[in-house]
N, C-alpha and C. Protein backbone atom coordinates (compact mmCIF):
# COMPACT_ATOMS: atom_id res chain seq x y z
N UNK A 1 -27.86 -47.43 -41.62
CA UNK A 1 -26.78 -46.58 -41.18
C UNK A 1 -26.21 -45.79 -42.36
N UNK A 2 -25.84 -46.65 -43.31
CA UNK A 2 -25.57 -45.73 -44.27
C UNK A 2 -26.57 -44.77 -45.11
N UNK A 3 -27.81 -45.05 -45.06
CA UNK A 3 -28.36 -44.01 -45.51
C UNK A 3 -28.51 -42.52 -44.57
N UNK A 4 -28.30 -42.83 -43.72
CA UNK A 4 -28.26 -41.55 -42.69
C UNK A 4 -26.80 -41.15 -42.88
N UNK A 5 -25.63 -41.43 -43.01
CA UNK A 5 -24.74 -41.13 -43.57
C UNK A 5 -25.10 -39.93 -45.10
N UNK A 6 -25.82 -40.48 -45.74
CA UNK A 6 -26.29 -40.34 -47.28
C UNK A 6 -27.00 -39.00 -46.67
N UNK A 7 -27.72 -39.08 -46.39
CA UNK A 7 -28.96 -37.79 -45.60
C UNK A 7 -27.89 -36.84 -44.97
N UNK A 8 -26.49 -36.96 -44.42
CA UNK A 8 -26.15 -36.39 -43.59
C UNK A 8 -24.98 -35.14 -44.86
N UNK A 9 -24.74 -36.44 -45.59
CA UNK A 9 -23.57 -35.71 -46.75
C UNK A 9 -24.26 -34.96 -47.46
N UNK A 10 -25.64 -35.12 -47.69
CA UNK A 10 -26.53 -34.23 -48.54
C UNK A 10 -27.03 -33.06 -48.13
N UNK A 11 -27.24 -32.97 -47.11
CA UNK A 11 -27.37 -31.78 -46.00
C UNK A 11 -25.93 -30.93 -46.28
N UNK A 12 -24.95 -31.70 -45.74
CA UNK A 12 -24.01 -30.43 -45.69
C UNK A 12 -23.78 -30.06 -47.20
N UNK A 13 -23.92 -30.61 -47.87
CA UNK A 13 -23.54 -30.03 -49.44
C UNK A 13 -24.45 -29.07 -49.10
N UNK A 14 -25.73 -29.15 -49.24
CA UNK A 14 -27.17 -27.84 -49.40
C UNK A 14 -26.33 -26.91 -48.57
N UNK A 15 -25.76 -26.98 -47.43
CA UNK A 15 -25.47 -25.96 -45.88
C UNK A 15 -24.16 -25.20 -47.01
N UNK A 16 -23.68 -26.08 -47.55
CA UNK A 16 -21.97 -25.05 -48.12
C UNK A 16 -22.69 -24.21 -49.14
N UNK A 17 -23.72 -25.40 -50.07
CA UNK A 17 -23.94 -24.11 -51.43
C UNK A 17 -24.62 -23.29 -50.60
N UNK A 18 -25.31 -23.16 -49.30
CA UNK A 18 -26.29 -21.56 -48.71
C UNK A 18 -25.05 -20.59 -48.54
N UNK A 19 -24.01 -21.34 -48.05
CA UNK A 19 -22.71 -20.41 -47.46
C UNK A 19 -22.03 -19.81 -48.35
N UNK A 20 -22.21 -20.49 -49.85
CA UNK A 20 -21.18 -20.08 -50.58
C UNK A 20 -22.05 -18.65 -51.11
N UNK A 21 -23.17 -19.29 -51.63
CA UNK A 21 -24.05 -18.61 -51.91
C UNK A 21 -24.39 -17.15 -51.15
N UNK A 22 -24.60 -17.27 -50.17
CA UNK A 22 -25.07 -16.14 -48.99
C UNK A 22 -23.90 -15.02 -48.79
N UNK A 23 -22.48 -15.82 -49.48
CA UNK A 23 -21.44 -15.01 -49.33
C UNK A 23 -21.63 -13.63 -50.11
N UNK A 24 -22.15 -13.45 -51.22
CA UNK A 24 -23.15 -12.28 -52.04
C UNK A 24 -23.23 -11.31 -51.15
N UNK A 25 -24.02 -12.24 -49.98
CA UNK A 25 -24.91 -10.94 -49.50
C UNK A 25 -23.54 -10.70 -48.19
N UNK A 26 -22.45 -9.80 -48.61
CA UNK A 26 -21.33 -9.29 -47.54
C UNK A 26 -21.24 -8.15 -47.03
N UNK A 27 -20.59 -7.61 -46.19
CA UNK A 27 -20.68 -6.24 -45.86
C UNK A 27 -19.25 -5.91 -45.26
N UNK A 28 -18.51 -5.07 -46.37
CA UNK A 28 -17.28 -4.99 -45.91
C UNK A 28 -16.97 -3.99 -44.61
N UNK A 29 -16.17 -3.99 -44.19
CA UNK A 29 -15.86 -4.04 -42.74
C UNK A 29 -14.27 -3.46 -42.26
N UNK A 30 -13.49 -2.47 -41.91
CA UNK A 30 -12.26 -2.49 -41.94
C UNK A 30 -11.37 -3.56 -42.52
N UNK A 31 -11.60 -4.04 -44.07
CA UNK A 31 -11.00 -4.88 -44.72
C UNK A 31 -10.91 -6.32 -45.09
N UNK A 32 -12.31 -6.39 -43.81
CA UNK A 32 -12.95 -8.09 -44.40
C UNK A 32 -13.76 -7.98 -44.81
N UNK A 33 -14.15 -8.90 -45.67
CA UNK A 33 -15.85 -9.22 -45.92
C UNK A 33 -16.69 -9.80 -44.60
N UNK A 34 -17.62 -9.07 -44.23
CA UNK A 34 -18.23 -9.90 -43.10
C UNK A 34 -19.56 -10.83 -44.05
N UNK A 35 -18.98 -12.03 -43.69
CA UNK A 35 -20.18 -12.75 -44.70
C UNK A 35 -21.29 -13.63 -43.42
N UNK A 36 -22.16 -12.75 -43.14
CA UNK A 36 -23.32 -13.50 -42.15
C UNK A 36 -23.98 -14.53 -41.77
N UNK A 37 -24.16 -15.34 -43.14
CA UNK A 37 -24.25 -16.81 -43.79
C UNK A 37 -23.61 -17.55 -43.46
N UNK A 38 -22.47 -17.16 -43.21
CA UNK A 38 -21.46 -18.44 -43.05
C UNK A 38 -21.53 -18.65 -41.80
N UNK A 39 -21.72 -17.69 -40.76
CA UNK A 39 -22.04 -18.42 -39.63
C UNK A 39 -23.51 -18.84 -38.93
N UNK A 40 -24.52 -18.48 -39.94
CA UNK A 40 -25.22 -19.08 -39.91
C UNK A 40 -25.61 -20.63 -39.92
N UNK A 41 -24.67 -20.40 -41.17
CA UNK A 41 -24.56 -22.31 -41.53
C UNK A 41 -23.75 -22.40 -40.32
N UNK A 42 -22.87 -22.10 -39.89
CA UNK A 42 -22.19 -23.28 -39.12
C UNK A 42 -22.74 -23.49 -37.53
N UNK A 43 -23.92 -22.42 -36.97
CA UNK A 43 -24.84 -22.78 -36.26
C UNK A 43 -25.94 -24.20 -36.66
N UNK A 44 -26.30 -23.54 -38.01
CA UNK A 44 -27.06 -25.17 -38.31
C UNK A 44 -26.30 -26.59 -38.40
N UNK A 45 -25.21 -26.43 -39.01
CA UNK A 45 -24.35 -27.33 -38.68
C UNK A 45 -24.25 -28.03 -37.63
N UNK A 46 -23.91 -27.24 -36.66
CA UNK A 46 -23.76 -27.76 -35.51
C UNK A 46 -25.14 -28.65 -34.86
N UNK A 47 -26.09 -27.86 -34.77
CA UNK A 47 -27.25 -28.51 -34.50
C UNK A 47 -28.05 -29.84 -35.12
N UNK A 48 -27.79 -29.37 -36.42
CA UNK A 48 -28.16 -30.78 -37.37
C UNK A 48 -27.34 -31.85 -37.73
N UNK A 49 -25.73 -31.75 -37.83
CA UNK A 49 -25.16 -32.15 -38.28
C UNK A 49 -23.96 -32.90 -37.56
N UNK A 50 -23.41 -32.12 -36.33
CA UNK A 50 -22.63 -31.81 -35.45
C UNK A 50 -21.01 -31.79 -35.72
N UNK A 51 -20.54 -31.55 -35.14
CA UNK A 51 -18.64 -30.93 -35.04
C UNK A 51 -18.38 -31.15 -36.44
N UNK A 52 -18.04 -32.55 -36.71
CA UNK A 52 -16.51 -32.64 -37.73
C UNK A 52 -17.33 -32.26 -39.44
N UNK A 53 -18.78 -32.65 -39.76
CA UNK A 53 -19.56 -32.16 -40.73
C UNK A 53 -19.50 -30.33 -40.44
N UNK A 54 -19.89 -30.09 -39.53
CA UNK A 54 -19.25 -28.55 -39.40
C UNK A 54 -18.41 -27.56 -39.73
N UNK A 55 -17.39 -28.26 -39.25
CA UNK A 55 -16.14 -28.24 -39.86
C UNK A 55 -15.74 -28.01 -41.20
N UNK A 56 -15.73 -29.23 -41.94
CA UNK A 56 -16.16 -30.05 -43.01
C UNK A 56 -16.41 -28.33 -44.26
N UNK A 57 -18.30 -28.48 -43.64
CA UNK A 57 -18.77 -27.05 -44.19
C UNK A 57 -18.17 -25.66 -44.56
N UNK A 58 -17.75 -25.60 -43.21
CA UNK A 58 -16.68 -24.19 -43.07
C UNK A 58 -15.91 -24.42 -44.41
N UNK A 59 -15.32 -25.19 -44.09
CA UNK A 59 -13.58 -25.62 -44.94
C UNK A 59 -14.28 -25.67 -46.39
N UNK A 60 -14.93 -26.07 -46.93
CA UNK A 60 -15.43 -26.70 -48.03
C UNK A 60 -16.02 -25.08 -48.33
N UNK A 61 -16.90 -24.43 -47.35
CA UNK A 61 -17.55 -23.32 -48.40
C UNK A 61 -16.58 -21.97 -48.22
N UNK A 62 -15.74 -21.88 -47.62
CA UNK A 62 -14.40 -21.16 -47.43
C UNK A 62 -13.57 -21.10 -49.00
N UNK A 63 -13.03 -22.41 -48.66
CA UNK A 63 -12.24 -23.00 -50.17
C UNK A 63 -13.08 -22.22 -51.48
N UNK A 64 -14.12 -22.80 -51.37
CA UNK A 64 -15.19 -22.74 -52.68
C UNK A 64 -15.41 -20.76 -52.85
N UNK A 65 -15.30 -19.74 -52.01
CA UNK A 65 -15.54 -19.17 -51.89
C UNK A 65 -13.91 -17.88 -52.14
N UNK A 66 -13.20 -18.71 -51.78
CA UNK A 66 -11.54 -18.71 -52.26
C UNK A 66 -11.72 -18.30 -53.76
N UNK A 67 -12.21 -19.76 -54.29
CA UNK A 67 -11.68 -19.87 -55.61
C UNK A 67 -12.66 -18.87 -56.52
N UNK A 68 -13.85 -18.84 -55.82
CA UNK A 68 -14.52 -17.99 -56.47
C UNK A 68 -14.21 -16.72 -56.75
N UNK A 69 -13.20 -15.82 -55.75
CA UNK A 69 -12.98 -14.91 -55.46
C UNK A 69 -14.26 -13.87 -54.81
N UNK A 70 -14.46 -14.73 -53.81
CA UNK A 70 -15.94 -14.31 -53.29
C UNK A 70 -15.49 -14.07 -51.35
N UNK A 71 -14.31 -14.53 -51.43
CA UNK A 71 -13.76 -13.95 -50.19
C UNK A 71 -12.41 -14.00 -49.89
N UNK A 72 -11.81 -13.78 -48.39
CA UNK A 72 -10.52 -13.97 -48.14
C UNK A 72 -10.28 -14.95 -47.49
N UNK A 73 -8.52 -15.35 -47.66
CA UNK A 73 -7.80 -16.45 -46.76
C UNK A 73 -8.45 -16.27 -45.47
N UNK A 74 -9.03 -15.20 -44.48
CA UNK A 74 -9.81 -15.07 -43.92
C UNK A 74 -10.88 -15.78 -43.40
N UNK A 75 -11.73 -16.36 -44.53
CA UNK A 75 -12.59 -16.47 -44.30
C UNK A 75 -12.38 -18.21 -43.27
N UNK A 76 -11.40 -18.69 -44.08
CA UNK A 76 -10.94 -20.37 -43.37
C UNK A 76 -11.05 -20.09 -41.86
N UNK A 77 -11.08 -19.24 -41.11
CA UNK A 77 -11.66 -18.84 -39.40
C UNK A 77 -12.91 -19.02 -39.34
N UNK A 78 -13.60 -19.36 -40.11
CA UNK A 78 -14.89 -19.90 -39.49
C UNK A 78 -14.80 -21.18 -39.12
N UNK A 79 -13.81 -21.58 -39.30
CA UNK A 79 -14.06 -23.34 -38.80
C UNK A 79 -13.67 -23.44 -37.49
N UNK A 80 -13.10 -22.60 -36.79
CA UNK A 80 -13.07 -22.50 -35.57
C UNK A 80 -14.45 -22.35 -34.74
N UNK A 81 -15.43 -21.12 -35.83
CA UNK A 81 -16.50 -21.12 -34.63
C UNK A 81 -17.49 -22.53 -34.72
N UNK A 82 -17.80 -23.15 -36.33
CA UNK A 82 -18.07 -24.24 -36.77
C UNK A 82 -17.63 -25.60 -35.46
N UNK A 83 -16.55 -25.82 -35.67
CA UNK A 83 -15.95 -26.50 -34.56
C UNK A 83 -16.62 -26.45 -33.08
N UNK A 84 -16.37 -25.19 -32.41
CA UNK A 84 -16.80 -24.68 -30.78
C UNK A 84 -18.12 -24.78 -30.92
N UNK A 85 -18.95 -24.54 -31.80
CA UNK A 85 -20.27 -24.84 -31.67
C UNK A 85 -20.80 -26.16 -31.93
N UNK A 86 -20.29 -26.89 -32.66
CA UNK A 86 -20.40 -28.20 -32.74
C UNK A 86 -20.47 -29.16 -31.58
N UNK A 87 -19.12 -28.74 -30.83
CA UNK A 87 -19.36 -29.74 -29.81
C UNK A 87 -19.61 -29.30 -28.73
N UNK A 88 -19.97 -27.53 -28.78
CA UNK A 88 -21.46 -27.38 -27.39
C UNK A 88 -22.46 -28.19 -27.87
N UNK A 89 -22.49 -28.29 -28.96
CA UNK A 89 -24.41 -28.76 -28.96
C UNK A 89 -24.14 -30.12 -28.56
N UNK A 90 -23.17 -30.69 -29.74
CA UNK A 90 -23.02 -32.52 -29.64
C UNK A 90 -22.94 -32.52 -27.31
N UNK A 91 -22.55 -31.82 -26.76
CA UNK A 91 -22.28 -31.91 -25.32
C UNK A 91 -23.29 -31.32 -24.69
N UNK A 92 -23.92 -30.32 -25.18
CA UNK A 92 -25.11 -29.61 -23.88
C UNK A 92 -26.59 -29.78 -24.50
N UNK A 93 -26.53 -29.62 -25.92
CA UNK A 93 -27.82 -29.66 -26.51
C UNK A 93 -28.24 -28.52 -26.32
N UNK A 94 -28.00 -27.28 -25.72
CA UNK A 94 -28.52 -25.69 -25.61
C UNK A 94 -28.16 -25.35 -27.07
N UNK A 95 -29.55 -24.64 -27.67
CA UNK A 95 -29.10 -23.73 -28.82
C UNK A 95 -28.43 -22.53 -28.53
N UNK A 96 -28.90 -21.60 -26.69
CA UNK A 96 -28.01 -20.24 -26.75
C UNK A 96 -27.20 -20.69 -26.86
N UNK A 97 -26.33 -21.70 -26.01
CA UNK A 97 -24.85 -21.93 -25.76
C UNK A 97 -24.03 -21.99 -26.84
N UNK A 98 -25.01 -22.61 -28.12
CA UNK A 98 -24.48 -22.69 -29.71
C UNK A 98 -24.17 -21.25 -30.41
N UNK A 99 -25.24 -20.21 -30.15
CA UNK A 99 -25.10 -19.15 -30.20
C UNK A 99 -23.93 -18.85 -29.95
N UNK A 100 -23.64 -18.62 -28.71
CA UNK A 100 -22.52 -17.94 -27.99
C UNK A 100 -20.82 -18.50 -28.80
N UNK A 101 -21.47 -20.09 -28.06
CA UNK A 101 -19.68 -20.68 -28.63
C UNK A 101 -18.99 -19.84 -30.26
N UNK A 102 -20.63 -20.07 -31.08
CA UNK A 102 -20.01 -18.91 -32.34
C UNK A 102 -19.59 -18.03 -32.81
N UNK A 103 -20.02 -17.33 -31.29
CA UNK A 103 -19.71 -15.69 -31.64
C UNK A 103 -18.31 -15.79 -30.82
N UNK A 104 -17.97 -16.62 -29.42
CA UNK A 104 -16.65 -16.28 -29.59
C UNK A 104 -15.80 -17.35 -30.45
N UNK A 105 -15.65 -18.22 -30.65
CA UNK A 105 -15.28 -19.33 -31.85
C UNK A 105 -14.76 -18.73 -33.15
N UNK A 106 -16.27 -18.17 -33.68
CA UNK A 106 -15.74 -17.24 -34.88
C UNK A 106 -15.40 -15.75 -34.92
N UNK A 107 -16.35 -14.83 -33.89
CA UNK A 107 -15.76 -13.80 -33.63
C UNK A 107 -14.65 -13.32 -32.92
N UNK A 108 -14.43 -13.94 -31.78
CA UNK A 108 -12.93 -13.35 -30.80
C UNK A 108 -11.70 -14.22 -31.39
N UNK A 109 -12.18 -15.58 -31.43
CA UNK A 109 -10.74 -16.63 -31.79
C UNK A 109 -10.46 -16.54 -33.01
N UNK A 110 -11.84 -17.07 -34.35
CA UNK A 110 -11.04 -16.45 -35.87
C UNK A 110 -10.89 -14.74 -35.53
N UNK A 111 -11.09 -14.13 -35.15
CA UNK A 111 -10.79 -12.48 -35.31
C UNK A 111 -9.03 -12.31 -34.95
N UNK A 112 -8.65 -13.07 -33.77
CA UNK A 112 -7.47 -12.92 -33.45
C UNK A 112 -6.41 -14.02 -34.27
N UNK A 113 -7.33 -15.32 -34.49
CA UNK A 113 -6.39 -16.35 -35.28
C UNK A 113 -6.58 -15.05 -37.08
N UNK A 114 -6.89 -14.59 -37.90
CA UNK A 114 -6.60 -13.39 -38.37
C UNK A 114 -5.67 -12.58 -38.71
N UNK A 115 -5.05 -12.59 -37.76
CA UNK A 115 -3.93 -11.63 -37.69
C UNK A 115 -2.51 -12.01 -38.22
N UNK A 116 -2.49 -13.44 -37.98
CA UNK A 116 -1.16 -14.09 -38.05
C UNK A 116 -1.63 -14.54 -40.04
N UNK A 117 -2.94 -14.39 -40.22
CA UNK A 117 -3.12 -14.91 -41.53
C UNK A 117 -3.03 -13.63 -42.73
N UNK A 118 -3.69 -12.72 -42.14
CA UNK A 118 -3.60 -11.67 -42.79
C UNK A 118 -1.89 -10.92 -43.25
N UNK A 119 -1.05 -11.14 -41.91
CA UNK A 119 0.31 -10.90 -42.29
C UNK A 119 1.38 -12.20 -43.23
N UNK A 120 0.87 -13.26 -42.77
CA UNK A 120 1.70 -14.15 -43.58
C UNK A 120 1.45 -14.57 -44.98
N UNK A 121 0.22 -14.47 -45.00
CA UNK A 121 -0.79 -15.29 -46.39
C UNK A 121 -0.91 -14.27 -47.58
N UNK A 122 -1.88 -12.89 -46.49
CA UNK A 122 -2.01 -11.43 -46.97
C UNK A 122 -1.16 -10.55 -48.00
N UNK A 123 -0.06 -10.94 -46.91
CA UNK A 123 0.81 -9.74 -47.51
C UNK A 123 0.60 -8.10 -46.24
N UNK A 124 0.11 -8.81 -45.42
CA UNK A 124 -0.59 -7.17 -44.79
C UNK A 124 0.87 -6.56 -43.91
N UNK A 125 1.28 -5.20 -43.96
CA UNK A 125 1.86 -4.90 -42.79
C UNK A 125 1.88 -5.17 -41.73
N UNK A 126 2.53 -5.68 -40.77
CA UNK A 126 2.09 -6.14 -38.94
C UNK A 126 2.13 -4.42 -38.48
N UNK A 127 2.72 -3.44 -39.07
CA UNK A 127 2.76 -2.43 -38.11
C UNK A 127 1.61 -1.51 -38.36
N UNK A 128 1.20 -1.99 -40.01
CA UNK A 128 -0.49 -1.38 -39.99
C UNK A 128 -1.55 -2.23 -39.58
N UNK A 129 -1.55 -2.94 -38.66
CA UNK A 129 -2.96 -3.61 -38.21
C UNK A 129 -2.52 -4.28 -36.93
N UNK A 130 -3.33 -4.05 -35.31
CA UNK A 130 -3.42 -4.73 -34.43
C UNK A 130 -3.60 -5.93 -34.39
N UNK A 131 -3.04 -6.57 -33.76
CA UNK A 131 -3.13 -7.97 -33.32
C UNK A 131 -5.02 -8.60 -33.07
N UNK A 132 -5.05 -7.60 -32.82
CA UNK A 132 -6.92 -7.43 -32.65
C UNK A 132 -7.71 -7.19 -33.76
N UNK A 133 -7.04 -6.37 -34.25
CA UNK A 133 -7.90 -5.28 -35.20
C UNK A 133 -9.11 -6.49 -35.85
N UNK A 134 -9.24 -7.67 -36.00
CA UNK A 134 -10.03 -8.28 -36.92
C UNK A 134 -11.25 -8.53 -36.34
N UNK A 135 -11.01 -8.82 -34.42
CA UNK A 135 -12.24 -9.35 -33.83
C UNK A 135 -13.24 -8.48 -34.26
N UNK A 136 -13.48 -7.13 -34.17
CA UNK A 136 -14.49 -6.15 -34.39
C UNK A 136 -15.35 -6.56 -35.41
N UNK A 137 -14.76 -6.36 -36.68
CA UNK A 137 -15.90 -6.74 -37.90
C UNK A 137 -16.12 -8.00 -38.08
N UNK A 138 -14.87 -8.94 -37.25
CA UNK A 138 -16.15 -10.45 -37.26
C UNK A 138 -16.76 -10.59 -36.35
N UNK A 139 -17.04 -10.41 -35.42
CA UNK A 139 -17.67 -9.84 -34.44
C UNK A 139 -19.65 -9.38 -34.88
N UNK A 140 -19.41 -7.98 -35.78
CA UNK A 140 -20.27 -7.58 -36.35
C UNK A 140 -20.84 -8.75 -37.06
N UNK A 141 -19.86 -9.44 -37.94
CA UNK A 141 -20.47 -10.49 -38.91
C UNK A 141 -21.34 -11.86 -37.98
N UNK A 142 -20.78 -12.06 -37.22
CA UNK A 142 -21.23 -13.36 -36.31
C UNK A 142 -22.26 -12.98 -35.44
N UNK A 143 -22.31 -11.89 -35.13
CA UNK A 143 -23.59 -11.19 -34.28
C UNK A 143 -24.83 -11.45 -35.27
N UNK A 144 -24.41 -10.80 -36.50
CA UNK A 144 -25.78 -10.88 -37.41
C UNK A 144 -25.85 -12.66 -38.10
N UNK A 145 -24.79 -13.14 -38.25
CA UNK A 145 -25.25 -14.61 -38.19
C UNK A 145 -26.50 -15.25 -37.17
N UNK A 146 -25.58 -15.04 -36.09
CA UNK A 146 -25.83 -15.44 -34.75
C UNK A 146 -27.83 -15.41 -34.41
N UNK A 147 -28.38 -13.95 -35.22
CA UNK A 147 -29.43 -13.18 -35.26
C UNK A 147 -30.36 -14.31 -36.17
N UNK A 148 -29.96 -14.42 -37.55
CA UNK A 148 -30.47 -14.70 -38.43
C UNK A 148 -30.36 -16.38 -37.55
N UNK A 149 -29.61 -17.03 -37.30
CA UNK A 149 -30.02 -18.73 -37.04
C UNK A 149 -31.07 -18.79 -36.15
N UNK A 150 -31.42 -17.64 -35.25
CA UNK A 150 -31.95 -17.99 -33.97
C UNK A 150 -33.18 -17.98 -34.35
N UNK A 151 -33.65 -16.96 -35.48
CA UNK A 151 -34.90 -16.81 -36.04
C UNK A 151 -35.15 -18.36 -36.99
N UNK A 152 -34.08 -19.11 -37.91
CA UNK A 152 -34.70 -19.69 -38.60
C UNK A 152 -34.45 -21.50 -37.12
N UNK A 153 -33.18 -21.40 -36.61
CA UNK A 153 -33.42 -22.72 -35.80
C UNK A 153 -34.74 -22.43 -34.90
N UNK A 154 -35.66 -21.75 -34.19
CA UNK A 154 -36.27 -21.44 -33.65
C UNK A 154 -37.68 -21.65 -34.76
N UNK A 155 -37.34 -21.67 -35.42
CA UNK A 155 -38.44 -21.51 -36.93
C UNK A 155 -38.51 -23.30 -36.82
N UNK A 156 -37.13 -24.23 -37.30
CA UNK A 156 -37.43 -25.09 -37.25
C UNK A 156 -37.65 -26.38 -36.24
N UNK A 157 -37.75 -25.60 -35.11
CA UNK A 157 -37.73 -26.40 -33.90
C UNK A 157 -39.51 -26.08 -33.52
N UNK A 158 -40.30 -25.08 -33.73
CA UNK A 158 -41.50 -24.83 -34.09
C UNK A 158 -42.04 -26.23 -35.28
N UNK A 159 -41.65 -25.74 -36.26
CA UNK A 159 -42.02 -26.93 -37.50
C UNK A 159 -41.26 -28.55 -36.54
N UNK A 160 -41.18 -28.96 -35.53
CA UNK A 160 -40.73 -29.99 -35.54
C UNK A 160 -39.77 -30.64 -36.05
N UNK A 161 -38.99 -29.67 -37.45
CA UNK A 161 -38.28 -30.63 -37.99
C UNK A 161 -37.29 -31.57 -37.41
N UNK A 162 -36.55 -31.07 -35.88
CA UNK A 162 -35.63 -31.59 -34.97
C UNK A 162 -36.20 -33.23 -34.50
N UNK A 163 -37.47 -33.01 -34.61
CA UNK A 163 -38.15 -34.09 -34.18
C UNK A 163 -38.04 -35.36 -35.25
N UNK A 164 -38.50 -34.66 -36.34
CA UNK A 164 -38.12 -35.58 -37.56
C UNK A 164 -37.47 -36.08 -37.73
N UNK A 165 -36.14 -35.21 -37.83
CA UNK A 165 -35.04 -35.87 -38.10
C UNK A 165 -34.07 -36.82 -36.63
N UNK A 166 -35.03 -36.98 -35.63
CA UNK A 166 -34.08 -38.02 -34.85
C UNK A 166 -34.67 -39.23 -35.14
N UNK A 167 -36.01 -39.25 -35.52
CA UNK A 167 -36.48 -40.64 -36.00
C UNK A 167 -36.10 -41.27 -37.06
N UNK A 168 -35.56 -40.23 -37.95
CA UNK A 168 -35.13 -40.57 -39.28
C UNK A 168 -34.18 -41.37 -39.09
């Protein structure tokens, strides 16, 4: 038991340094970084790892990504989609459904949870930015997450690795 514990903490470390890492590759956006990676990982997360390691990830490569100055207070809304996808999978076992929960998880709910962060944390005007204004470019960002997991979970559900790792 505890070595699957061990296997499980070692995984998400690799999943945060891809996130922290992948944060590089961003594409700014009406004033966020859309970082694609990050919800990538928290699709794999979910699937390999499930909810509260998810979570976990988000928070951990968020923080790390903070301090780096490699993103914004912002970015801590991925643990919402991290979260919603977590426990579709831990509950249905569908990868679309994992898909989906992420894109609204991290795109509609962090896009709108956003708003209240960007004005309090930020510093941002409330009368220069909609209550909305954020879903759009995370939106964009979680779409192309969303893109990129389907190709590599689909990659590793081909390679069996899903298989592997329940015997493990």
């Amino acid at each position: 038991m505890n070595q699957n514990k061990t296997k499980k903490l070692a995984l998400a470390g690799v999943l945060c340094a891809v996130a922290v890492v992948g944060s590089y590759i961003s594409i700014p956006v009406f004033g966020s970084k859309c970082a694609p990676v990050q919800h990538m990982v928290n699709i794999l997360c979910a699937v390999l790892l499930g909810p509260w390691y998810g979570v976990g990830v988000a928070f951990a490569a968020s923080l790390i990504r903070n301090l780096l100055a490699l993103g914004t207070p912002l970015a801590f809304t991925s643990m919402i989609g991290a979260l919603l996808s977590g426990l579709v999978y831990h509950k249905t076992k569908l990868t679309w459904l994992v898909y989906l929960a992420e894109i609204i998880g991290s795109g509609i709910l962090g896009g709108l949870c956003a708003y209240p962060i960007a004005i309090f944390i930020m510093g941002k005007d409330a009368s220069s930015i909609a209550f909305y204004a954020y879903v759009v470019p995370f939106l964009i960002s979680v779409v192309g997450g969303a893109i990129l997991s389907v190709i590599l979970v689909e990659s590793l559900r081909k390679a069996k690795v899903f298989k592997l790792q329940k015997e493990s």
